[in-house]
N, C-alpha and C. Protein backbone atom coordinates (compact mmCIF):
# COMPACT_ATOMS: atom_id res chain seq x y z
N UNK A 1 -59.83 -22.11 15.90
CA UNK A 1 -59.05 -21.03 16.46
C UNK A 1 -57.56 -21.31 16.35
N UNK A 2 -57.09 -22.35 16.42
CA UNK A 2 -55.96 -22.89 16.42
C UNK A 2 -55.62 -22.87 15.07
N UNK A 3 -56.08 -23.37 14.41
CA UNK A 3 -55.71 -23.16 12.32
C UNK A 3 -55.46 -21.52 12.53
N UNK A 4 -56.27 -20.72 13.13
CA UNK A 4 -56.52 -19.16 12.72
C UNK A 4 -54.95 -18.97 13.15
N UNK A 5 -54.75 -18.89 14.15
CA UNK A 5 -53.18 -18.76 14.31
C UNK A 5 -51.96 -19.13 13.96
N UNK A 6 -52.30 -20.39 13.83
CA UNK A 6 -51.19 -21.13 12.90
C UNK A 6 -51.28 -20.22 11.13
N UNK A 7 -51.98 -19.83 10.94
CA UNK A 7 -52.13 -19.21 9.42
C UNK A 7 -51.80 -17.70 9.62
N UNK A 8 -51.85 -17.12 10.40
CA UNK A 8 -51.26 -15.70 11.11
C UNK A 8 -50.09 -15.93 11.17
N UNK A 9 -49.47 -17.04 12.53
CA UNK A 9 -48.30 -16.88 12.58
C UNK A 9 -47.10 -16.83 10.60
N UNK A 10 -47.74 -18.25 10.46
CA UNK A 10 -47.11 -18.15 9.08
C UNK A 10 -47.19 -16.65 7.72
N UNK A 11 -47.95 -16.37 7.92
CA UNK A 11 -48.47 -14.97 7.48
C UNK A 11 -47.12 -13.54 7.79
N UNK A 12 -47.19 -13.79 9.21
CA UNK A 12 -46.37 -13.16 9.35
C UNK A 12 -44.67 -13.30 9.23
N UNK A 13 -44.36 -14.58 9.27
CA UNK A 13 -43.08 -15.00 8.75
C UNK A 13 -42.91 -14.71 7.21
N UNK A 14 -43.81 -14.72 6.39
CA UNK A 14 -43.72 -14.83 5.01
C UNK A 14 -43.91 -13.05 4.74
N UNK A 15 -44.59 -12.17 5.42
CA UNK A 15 -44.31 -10.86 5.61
C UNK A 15 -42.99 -10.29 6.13
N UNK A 16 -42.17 -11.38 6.40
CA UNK A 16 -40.75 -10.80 7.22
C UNK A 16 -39.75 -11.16 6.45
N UNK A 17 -40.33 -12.37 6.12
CA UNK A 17 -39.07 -12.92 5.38
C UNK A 17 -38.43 -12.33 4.22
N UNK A 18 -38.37 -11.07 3.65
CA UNK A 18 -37.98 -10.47 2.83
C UNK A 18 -37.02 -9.15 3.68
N UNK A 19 -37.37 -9.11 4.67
CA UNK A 19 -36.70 -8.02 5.67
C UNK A 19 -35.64 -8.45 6.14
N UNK A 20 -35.08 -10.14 6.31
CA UNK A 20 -34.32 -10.91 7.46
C UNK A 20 -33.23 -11.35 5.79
N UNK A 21 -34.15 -11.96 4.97
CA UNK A 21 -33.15 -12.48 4.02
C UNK A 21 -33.56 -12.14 2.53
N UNK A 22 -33.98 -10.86 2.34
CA UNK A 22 -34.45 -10.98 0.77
C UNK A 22 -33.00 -10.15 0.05
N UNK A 23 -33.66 -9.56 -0.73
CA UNK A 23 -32.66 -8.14 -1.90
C UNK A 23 -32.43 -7.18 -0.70
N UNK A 24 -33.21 -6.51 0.06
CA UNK A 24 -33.00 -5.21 1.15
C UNK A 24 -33.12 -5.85 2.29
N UNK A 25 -32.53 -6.73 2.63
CA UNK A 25 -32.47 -7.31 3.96
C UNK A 25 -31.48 -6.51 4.81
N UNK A 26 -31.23 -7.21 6.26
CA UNK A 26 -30.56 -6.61 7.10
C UNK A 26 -29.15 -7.17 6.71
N UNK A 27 -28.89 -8.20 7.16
CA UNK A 27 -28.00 -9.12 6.42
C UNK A 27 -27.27 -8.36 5.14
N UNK A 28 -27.66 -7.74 4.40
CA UNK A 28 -27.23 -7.16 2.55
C UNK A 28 -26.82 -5.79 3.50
N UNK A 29 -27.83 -4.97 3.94
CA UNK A 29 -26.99 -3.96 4.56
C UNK A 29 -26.22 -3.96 5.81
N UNK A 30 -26.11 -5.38 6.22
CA UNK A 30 -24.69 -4.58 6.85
C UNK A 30 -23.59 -5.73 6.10
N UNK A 31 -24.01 -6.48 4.92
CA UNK A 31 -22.28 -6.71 4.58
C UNK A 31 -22.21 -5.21 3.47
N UNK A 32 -23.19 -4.16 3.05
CA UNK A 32 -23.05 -3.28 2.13
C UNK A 32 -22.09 -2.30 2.82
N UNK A 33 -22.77 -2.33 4.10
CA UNK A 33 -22.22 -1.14 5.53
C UNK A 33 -19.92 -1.64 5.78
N UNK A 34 -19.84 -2.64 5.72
CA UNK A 34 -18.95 -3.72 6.07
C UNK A 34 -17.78 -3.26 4.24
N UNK A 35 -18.82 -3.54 3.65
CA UNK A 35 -18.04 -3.12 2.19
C UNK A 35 -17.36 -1.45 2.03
N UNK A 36 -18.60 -0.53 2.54
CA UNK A 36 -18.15 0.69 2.33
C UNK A 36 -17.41 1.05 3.82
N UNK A 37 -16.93 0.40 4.42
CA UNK A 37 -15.89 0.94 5.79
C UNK A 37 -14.55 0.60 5.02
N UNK A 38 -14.63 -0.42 4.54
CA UNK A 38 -13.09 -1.05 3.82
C UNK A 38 -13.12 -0.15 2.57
N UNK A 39 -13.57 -0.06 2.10
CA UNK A 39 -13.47 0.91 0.67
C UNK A 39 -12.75 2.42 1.39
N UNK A 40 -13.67 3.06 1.88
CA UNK A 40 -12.91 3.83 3.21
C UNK A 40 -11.97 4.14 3.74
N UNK A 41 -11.69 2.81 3.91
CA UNK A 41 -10.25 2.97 4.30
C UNK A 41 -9.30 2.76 3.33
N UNK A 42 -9.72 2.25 2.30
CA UNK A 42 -8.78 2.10 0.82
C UNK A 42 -8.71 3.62 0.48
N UNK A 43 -9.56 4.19 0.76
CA UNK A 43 -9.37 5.34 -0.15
C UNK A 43 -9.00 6.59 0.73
N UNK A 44 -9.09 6.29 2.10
CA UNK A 44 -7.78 7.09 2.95
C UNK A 44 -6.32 6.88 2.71
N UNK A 45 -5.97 5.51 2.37
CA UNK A 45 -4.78 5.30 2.25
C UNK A 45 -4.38 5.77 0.85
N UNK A 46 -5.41 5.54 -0.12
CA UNK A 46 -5.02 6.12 -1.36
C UNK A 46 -4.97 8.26 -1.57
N UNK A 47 -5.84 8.57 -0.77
CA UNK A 47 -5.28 10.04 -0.45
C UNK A 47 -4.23 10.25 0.00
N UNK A 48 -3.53 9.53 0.72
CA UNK A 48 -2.32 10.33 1.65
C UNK A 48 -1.14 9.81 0.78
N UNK A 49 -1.64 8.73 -0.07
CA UNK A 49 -0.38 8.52 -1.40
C UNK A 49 -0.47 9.86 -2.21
N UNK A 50 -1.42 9.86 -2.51
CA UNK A 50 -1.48 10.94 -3.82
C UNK A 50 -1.39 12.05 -2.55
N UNK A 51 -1.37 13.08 -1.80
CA UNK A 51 -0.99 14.04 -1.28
C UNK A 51 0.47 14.13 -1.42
N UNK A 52 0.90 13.12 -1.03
CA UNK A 52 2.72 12.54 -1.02
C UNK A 52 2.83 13.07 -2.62
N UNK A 53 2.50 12.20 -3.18
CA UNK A 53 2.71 12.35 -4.67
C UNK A 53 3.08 14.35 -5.21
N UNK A 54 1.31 14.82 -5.18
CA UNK A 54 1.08 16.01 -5.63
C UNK A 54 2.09 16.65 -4.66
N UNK A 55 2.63 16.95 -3.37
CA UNK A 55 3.99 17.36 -2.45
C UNK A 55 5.08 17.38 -3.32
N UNK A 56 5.38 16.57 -3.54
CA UNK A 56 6.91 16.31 -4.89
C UNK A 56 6.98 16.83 -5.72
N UNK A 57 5.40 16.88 -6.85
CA UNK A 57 5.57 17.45 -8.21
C UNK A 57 5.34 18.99 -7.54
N UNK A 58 4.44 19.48 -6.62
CA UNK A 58 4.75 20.90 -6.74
C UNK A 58 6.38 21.01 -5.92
N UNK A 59 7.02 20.55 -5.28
CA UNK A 59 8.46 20.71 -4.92
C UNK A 59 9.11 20.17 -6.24
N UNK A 60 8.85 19.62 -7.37
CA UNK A 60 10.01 19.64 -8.40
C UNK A 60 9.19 21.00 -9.17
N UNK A 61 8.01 21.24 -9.07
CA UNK A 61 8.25 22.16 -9.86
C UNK A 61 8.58 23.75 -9.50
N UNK A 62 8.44 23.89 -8.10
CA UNK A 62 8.70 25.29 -7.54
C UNK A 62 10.02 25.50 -7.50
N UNK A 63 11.20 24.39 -6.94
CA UNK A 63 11.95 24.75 -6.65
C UNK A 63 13.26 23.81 -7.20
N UNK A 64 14.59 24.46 -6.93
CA UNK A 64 15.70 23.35 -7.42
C UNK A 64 16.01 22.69 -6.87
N UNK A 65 15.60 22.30 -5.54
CA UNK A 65 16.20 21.50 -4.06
C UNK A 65 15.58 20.00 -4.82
N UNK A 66 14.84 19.76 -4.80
CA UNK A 66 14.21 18.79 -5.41
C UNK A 66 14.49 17.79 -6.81
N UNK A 67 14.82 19.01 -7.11
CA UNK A 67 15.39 18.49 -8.72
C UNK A 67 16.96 18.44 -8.60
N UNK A 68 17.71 18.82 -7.59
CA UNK A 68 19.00 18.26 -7.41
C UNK A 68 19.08 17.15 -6.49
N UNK A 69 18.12 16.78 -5.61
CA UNK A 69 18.59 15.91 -4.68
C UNK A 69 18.12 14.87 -5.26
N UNK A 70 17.03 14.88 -6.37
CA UNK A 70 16.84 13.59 -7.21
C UNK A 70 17.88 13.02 -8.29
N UNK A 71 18.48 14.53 -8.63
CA UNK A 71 19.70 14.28 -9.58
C UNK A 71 21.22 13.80 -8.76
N UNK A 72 21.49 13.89 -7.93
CA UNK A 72 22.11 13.37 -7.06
C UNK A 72 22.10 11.75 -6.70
N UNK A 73 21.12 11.95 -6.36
CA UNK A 73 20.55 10.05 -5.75
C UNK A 73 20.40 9.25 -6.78
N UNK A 74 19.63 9.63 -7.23
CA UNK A 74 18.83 9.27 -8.41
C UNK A 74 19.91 8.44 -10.03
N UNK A 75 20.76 9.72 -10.26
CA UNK A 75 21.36 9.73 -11.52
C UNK A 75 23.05 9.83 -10.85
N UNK A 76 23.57 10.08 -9.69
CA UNK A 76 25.07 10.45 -9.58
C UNK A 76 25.29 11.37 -10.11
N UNK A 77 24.81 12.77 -10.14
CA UNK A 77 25.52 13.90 -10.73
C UNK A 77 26.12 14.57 -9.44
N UNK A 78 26.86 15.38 -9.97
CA UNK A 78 27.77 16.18 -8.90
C UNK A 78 28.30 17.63 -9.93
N UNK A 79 28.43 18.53 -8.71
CA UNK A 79 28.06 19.77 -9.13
C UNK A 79 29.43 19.99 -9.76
N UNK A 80 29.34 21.26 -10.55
CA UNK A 80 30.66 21.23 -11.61
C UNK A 80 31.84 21.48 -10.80
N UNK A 81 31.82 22.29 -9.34
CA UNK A 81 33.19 22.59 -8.36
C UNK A 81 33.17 21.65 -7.99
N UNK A 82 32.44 20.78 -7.93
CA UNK A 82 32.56 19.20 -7.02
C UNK A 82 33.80 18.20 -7.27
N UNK A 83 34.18 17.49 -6.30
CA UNK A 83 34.65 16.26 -5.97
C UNK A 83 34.57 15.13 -5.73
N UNK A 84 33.96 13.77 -6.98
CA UNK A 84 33.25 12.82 -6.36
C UNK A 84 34.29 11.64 -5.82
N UNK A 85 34.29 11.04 -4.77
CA UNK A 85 34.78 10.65 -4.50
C UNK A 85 33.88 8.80 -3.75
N UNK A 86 34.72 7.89 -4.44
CA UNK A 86 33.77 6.93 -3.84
C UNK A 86 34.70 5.98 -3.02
N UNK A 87 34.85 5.47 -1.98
CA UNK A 87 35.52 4.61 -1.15
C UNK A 87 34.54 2.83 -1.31
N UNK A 88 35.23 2.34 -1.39
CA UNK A 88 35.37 1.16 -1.52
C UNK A 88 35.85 0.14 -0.57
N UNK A 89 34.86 -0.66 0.02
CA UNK A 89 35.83 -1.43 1.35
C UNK A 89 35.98 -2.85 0.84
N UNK A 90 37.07 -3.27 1.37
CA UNK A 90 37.58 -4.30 0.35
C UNK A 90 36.73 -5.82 1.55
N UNK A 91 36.60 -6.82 0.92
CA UNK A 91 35.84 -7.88 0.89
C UNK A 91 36.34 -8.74 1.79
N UNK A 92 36.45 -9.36 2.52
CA UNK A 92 36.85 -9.78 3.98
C UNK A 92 37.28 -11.75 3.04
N UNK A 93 36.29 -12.25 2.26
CA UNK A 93 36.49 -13.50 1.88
C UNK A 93 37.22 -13.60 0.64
N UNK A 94 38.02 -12.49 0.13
CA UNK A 94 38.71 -12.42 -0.73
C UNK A 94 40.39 -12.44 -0.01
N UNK A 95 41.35 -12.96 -0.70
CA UNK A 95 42.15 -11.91 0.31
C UNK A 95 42.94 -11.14 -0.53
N UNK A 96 44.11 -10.27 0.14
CA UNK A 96 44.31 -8.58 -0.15
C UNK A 96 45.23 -8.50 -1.50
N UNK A 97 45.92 -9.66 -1.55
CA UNK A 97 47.03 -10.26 -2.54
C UNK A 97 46.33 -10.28 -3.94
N UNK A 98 45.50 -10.97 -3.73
CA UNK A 98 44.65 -11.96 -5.01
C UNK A 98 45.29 -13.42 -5.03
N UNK A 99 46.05 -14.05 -4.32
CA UNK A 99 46.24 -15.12 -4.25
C UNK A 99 44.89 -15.74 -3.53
N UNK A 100 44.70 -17.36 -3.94
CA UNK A 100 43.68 -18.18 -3.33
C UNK A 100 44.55 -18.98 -2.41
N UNK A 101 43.91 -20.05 -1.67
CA UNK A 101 44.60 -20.58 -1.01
C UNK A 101 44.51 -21.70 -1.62
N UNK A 102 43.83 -21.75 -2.57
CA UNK A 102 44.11 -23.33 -3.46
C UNK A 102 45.76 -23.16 -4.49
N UNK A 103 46.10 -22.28 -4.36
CA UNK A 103 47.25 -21.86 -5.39
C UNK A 103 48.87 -21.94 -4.48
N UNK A 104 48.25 -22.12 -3.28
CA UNK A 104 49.40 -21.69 -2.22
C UNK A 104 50.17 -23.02 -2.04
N UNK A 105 51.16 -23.34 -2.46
CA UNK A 105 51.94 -24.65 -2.26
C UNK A 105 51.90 -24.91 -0.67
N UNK A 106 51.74 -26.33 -0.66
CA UNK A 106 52.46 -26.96 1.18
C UNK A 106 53.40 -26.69 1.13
């Protein structure tokens, strides 16, 4: 009676053991489950790029706001009545002369 069980119990481990650790185990589906949450979320983040994206090309192509404020930033153009004007702040470790102070006699 005792063999009978001992050969059951094992019976039934060797009936499981393909459920706990085989090809379709539990283990495989949830690192499969674990794989497709991160993919998921890769590919949320990759929609809201490309929404961004496709936003731009239909704003460069509907309208001129777009295609000047890129030409602006982008390239420095300025409109033909325009005035470009660029200010320049002068450098604090230079000084205002152009003399150095290695040049400056005692």
């Amino acid at each position: 009676m005792r063999l009978l069980a001992i050969v059951l119990a094992l019976l039934i481990i060797v009936l499981q053991w393909p459920l706990w650790v085989g090809k379709g185990s539990w283990l495989r589906a949830w690192q499969l489950d674990q794989q497709l949450s991160e993919q998921q979320s890769k590919n949320e983040k990759l929609k809201a790029r490309n929404d961004a994206l496709a936003a731009e090309v239909r704003d460069l192509k509907a309208g001129t706001d777009a295609i000047e404020e890129r030409a602006r930033n982008e390239l420095g153009m300025i409109r033909r009545d325009e005035v470009f004007m660029q200010v320049l702040e002068r450098r604090a470790s230079t000084p205002a002369s152009g003399v150095t102070a290695a040049t400056v006699p005692n």
